[in-house]
N, C-alpha and C. Protein backbone atom coordinates (compact mmCIF):
# COMPACT_ATOMS: atom_id res chain seq x y z
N UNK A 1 0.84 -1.18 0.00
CA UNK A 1 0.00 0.00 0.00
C UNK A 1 0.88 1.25 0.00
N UNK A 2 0.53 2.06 -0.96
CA UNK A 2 1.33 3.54 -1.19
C UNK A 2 0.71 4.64 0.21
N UNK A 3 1.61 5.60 0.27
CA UNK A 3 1.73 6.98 1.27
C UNK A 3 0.46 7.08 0.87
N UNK A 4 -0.71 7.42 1.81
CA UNK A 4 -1.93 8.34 1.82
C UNK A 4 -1.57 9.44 1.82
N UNK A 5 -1.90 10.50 1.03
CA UNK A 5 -1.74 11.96 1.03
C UNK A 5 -2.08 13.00 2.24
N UNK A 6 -2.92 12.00 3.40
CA UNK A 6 -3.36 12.74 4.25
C UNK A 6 -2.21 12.36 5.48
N UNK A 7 -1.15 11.84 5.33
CA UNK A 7 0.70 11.40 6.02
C UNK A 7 1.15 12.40 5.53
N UNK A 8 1.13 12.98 4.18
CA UNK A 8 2.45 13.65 3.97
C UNK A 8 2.67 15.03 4.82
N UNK A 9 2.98 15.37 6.01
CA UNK A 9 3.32 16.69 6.31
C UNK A 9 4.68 16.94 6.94
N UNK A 10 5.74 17.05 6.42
CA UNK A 10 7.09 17.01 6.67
C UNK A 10 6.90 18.00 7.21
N UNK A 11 6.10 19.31 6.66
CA UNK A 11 6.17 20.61 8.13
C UNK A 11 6.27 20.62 9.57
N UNK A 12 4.97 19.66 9.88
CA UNK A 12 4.44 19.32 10.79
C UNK A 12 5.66 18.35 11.87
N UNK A 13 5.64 17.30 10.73
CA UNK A 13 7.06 16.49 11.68
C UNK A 13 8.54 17.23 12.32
N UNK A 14 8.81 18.23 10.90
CA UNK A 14 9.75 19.20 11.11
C UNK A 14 9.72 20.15 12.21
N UNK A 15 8.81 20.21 12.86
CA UNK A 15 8.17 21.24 13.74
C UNK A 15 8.33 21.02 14.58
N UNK A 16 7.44 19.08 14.90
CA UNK A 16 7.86 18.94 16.21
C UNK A 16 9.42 18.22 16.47
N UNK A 17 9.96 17.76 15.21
CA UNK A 17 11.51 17.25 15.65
C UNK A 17 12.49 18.47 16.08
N UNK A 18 12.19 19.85 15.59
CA UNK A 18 12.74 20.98 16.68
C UNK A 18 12.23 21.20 17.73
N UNK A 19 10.90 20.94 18.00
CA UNK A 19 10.84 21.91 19.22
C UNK A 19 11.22 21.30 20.74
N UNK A 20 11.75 22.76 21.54
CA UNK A 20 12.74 22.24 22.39
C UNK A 20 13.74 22.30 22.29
N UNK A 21 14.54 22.20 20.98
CA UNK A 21 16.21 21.61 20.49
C UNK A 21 16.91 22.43 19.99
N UNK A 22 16.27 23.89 19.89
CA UNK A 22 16.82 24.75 19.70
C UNK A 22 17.00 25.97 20.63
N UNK A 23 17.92 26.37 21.36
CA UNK A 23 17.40 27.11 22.16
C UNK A 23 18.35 28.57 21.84
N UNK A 24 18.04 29.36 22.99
CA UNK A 24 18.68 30.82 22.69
C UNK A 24 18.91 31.22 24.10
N UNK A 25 20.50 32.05 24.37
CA UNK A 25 20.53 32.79 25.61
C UNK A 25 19.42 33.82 26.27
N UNK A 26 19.21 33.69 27.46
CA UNK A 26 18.25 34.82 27.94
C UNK A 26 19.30 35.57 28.59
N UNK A 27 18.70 37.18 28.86
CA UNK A 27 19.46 38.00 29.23
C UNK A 27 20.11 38.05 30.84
N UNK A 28 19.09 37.10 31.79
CA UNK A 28 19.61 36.85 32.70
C UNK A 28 20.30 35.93 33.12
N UNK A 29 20.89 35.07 32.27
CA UNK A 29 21.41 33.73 32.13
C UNK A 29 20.32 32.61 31.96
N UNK A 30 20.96 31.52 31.36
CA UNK A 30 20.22 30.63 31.09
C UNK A 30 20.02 30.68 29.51
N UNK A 31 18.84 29.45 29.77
CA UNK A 31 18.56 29.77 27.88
C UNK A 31 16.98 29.16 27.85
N UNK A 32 16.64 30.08 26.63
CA UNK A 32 15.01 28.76 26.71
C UNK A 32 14.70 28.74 25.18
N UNK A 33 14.05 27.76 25.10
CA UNK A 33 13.65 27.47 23.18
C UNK A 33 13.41 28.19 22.50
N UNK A 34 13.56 28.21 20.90
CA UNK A 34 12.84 29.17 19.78
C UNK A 34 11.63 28.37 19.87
N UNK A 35 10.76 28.93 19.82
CA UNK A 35 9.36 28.56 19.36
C UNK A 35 9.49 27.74 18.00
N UNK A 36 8.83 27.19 17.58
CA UNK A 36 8.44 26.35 15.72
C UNK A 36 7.35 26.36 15.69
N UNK A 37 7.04 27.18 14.62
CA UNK A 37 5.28 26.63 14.40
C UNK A 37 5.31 26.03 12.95
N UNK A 38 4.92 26.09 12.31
CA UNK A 38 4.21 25.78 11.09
C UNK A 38 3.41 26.94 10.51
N UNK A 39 3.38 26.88 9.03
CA UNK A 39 2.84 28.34 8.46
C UNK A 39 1.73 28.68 8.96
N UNK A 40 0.92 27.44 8.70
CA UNK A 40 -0.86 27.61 9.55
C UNK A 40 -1.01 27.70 10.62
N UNK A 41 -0.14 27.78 11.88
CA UNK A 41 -0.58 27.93 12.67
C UNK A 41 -0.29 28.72 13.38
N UNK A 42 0.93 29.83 12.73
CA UNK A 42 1.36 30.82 13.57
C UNK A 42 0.33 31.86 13.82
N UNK A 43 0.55 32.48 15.49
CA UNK A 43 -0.20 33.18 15.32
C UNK A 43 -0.16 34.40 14.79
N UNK A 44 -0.94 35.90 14.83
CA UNK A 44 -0.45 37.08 14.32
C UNK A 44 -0.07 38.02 15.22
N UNK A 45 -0.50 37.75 16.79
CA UNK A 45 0.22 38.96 17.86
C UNK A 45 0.91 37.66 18.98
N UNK A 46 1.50 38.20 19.39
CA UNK A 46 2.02 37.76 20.99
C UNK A 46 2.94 36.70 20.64
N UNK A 47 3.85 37.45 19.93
CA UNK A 47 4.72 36.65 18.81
C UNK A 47 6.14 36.56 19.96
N UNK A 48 7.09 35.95 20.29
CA UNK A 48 8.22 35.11 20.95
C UNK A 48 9.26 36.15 20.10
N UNK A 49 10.11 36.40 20.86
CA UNK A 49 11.33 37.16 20.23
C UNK A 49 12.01 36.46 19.22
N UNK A 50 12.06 35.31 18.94
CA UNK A 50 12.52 34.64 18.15
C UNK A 50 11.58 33.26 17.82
N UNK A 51 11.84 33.01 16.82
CA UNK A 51 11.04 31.71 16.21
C UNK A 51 10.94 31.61 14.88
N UNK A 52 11.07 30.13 14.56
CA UNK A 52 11.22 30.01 13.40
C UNK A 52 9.49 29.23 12.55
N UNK A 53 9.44 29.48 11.46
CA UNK A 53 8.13 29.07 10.75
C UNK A 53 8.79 28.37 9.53
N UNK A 54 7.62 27.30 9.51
CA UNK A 54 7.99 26.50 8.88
C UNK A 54 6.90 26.36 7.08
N UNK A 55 7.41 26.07 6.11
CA UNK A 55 6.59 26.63 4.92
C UNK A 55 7.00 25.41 3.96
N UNK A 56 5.66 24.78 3.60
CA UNK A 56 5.97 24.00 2.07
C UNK A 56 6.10 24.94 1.48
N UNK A 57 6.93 24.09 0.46
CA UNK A 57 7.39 25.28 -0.84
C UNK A 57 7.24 24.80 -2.10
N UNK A 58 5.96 24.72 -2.52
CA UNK A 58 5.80 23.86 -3.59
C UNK A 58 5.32 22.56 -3.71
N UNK A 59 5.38 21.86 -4.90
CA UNK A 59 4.67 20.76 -5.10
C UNK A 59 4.91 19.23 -4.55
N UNK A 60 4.42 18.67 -3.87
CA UNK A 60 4.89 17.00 -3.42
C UNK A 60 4.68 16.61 -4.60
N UNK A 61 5.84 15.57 -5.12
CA UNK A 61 6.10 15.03 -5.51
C UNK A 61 5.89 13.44 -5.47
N UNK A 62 5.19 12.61 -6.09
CA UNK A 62 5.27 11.39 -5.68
C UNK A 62 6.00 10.48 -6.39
N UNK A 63 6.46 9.25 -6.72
CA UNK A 63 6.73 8.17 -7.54
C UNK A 63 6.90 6.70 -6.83
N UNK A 64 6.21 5.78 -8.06
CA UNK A 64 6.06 4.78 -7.76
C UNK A 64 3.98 4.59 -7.98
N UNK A 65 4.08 3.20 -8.66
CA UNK A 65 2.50 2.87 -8.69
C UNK A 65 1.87 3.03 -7.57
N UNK A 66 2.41 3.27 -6.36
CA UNK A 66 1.08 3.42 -5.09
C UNK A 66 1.51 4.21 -4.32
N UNK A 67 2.44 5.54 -5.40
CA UNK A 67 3.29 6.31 -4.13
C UNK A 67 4.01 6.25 -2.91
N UNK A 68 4.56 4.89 -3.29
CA UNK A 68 5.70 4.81 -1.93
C UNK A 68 7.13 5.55 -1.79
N UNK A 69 6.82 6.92 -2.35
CA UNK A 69 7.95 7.44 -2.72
C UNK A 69 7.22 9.17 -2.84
N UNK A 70 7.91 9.79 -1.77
CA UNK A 70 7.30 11.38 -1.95
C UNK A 70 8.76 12.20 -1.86
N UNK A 71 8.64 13.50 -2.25
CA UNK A 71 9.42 14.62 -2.40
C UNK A 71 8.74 15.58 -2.48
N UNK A 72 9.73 16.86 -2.03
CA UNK A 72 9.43 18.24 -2.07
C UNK A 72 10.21 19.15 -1.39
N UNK A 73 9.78 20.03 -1.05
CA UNK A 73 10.89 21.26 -0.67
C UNK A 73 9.83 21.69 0.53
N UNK A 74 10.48 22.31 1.48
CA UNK A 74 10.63 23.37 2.42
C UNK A 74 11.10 24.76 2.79
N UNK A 75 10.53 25.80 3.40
CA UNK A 75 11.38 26.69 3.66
C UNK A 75 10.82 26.73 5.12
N UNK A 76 12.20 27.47 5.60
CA UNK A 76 12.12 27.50 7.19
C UNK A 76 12.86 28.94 7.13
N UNK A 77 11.86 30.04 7.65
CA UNK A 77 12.60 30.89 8.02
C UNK A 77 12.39 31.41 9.59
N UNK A 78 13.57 32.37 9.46
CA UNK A 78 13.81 32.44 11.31
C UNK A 78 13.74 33.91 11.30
N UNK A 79 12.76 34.22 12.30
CA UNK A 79 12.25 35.69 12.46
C UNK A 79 13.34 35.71 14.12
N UNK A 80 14.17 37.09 13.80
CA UNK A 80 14.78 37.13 15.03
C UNK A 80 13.93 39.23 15.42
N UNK A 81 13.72 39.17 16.85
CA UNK A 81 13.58 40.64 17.08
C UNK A 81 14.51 41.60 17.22
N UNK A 82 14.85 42.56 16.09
CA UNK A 82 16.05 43.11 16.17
C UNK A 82 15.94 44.13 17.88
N UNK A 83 17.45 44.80 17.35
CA UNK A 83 17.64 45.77 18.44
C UNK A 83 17.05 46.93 18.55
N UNK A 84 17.23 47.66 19.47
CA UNK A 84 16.11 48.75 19.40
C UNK A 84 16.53 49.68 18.78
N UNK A 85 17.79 49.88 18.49
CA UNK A 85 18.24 51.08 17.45
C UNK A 85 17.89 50.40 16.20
N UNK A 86 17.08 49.35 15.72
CA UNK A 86 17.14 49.08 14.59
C UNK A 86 17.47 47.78 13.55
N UNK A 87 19.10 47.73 14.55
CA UNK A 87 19.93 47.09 13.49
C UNK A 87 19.91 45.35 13.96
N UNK A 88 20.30 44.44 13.09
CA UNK A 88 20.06 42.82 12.92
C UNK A 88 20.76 42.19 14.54
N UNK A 89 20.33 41.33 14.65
CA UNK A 89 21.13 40.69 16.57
C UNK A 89 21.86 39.42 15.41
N UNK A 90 22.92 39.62 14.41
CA UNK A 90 23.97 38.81 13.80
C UNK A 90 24.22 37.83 14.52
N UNK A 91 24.78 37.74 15.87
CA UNK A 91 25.38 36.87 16.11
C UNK A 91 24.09 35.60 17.06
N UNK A 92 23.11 36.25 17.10
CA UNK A 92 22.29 35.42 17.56
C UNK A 92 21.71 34.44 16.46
N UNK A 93 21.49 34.94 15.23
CA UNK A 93 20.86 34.88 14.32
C UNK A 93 22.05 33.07 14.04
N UNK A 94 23.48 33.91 13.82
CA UNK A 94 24.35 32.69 13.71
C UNK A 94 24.04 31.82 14.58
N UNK A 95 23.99 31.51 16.08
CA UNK A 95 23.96 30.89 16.71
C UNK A 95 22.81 29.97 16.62
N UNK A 96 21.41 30.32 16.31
CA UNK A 96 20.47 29.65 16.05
C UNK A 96 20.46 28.87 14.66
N UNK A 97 21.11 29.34 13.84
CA UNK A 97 21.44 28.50 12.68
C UNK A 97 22.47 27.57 12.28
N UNK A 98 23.23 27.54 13.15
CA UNK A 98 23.97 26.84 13.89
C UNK A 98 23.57 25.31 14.59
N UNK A 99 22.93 25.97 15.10
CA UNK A 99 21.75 24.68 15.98
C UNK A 99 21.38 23.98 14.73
N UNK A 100 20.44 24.75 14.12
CA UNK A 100 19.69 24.45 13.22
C UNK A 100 19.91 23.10 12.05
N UNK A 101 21.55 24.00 11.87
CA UNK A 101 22.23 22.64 10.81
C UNK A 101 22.62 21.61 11.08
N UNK A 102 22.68 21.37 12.49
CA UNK A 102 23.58 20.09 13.24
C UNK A 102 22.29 19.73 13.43
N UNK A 103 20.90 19.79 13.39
CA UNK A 103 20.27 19.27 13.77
C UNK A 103 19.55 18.63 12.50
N UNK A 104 19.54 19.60 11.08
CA UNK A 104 18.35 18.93 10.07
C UNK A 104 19.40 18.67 8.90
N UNK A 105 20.41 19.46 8.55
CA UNK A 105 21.06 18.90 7.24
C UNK A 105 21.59 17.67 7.23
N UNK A 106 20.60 17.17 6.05
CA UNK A 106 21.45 15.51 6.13
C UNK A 106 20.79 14.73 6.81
N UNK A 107 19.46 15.41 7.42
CA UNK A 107 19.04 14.44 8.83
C UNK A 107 17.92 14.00 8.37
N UNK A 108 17.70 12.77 9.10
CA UNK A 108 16.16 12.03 9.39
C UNK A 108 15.49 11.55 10.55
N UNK A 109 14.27 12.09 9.92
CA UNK A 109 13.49 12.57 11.39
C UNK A 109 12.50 10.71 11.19
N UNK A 110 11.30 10.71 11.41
CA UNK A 110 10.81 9.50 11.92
C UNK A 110 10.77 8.88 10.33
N UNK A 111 9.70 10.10 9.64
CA UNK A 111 9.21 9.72 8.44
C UNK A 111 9.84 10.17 7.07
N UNK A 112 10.69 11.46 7.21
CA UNK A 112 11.16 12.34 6.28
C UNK A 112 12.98 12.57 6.67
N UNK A 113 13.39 12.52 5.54
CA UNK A 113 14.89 12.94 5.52
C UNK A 113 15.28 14.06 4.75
N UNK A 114 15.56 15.06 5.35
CA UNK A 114 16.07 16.48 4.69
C UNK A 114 17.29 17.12 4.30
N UNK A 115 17.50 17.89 3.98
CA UNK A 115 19.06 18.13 3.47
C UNK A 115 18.49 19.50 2.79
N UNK A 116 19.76 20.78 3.08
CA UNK A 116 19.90 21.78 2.50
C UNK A 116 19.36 21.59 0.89
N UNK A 117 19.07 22.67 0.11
CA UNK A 117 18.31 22.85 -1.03
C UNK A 117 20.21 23.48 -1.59
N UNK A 118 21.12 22.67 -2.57
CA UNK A 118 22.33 23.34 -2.59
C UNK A 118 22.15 24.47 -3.80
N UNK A 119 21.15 25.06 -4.37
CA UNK A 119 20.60 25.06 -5.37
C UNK A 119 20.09 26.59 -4.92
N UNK A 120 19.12 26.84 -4.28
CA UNK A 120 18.82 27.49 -3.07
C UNK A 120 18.49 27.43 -1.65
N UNK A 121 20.04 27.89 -1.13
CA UNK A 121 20.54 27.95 0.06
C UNK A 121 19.97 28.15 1.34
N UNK A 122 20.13 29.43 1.26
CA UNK A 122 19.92 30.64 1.98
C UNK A 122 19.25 32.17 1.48
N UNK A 123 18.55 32.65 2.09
CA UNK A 123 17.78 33.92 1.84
C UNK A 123 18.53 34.91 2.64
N UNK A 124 19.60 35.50 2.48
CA UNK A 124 20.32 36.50 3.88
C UNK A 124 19.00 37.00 4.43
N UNK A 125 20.23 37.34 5.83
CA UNK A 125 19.03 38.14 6.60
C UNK A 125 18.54 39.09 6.21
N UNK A 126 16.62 39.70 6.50
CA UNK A 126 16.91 41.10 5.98
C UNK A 126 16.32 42.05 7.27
N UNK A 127 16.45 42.97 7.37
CA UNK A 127 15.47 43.62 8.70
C UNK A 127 14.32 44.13 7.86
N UNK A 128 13.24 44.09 8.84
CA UNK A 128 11.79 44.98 8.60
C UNK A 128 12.08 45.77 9.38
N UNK A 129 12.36 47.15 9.11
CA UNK A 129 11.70 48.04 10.23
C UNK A 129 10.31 47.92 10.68
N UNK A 130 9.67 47.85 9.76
CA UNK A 130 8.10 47.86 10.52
C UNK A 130 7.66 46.65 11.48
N UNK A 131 7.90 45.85 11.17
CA UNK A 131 7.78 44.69 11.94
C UNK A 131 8.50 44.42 12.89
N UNK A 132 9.85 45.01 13.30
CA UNK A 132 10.59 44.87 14.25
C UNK A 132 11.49 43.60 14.15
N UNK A 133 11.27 42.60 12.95
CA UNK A 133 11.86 41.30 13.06
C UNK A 133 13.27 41.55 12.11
N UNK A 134 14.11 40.72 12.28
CA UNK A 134 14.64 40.47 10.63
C UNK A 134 14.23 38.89 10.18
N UNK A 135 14.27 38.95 8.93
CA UNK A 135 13.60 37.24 8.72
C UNK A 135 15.33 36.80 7.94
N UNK A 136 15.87 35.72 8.06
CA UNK A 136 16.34 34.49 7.39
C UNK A 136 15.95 33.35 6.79
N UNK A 137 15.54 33.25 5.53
CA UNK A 137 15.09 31.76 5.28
C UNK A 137 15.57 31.03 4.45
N UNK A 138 15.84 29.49 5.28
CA UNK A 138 16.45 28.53 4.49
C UNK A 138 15.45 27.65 3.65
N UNK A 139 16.29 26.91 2.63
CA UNK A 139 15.48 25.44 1.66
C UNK A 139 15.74 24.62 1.87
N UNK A 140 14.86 23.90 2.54
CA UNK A 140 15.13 22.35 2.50
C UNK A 140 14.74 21.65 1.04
N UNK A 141 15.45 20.51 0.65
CA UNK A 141 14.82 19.07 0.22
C UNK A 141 14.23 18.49 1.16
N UNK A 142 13.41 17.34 0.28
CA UNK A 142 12.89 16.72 1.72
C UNK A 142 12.19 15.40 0.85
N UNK A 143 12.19 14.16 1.22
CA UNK A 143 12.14 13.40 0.58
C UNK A 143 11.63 11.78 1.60
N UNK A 144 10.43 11.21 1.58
CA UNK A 144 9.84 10.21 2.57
C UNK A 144 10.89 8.98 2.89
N UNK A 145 10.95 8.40 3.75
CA UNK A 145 11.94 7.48 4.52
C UNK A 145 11.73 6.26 4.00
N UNK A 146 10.70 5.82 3.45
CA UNK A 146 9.79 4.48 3.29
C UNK A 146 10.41 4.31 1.71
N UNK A 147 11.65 3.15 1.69
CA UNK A 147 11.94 3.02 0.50
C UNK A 147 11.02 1.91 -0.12
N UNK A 148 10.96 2.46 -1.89
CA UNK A 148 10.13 2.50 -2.67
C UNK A 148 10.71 1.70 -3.44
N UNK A 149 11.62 0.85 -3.24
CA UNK A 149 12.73 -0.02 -4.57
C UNK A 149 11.61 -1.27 -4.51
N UNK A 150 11.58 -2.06 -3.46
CA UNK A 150 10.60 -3.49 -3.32
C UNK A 150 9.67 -3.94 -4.43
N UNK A 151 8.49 -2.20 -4.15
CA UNK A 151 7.59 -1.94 -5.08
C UNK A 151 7.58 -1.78 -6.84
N UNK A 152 8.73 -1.46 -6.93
CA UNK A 152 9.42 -1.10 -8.06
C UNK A 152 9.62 -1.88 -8.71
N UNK A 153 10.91 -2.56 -8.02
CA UNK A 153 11.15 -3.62 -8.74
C UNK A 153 10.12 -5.36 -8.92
N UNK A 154 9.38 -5.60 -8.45
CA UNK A 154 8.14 -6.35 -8.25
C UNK A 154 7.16 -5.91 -9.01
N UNK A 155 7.61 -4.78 -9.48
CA UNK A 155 6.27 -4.42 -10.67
C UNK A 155 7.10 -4.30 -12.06
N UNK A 156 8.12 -4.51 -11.93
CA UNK A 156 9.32 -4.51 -13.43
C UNK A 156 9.61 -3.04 -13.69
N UNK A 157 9.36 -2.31 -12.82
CA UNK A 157 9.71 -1.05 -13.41
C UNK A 157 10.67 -0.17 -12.81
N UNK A 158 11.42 -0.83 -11.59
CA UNK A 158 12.80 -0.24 -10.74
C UNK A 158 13.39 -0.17 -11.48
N UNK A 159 14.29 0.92 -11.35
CA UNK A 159 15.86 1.12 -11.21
C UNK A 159 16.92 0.43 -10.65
N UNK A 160 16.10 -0.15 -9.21
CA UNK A 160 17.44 -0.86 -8.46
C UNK A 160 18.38 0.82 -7.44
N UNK A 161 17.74 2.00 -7.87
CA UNK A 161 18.71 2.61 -7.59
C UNK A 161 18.33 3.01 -5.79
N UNK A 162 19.21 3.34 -4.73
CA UNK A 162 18.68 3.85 -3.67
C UNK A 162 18.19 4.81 -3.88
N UNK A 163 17.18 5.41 -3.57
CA UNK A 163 15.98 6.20 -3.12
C UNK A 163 15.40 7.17 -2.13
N UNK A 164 15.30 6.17 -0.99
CA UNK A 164 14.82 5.94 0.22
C UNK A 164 15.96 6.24 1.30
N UNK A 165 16.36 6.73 1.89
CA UNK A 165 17.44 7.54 3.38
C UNK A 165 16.71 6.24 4.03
């Protein structure tokens, strides 16, 4: 039996395999998490000094006669609250992206395995003045765990090639 379309949400998984695992200094010592939401569910006020949102980016992809085989892209960008004169908090910004890569490039989470987009990277930071944030956003690949060769080849139409993380 192929992926039901109503499984595929790498956002969602992505969301919760950060949250918690990223964290940030507080000003009195210590540290506590970036928030993760997901595009749909962020809210619009009472927004966390930092946090990152998470965004399909485009079309899933399937292959294979019963879709045991999905792809697509991601973007994850990271809203940091600048300083009050204005200007970007750089080195925080590094530090959370930092986290970020030791935790998803290359990585696999229960159902989905992701990896930088080498193609498109990175979005530099930019500041909003109006909004008070600056945003960063990265691209993931992203591609389902559940290899699809079995199916393939049992129906005469594999490759034989790996696939499947």
């Amino acid at each position: 039996m192929g992926i039901k379309m109503s499984t595929i949400h790498p956002d969602r998984e992505l969301r919760d395999f950060l949250t918690g695992k990223i964290v940030v200094g507080k000003s009195g010592g210590g540290t506590a998490p970036v928030t993760v939401y997901s595009d749909w569910e962020r809210p619009t006020n009472g927004l966390p000094a930092d946090f990152l949102v998470i965004y399909m980016n485009g079309n899933v992809e399937g292959l294979g006669t019963n879709t045991n085989y999905a792809s697509g892209y991601i973007s994850v960008s990271l809203y940091c609250k600048m300083n009050p004169d204005g200007s970007v908090k750089a080195n925080r910004i590094d530090k959370i992206l930092e986290q970020f890569e030791k935790l998803v490039d290359k990585k696999k989470t229960k159902n989905f395995f992701f990896a930088y987009d080498t193609e498109r990277y990175i979005t530099p930071t930019a500041p909003n003045q109006s909004s008070g944030y600056s945003t960063t956003t990265l691209n993931l690949m992203w591609h389902t765990t559940q290899n699809f060769n079995a199916e393939q080849e049992s129906s005469g139409s594999g490759s034989g090639s790996e696939q499947g993380a």
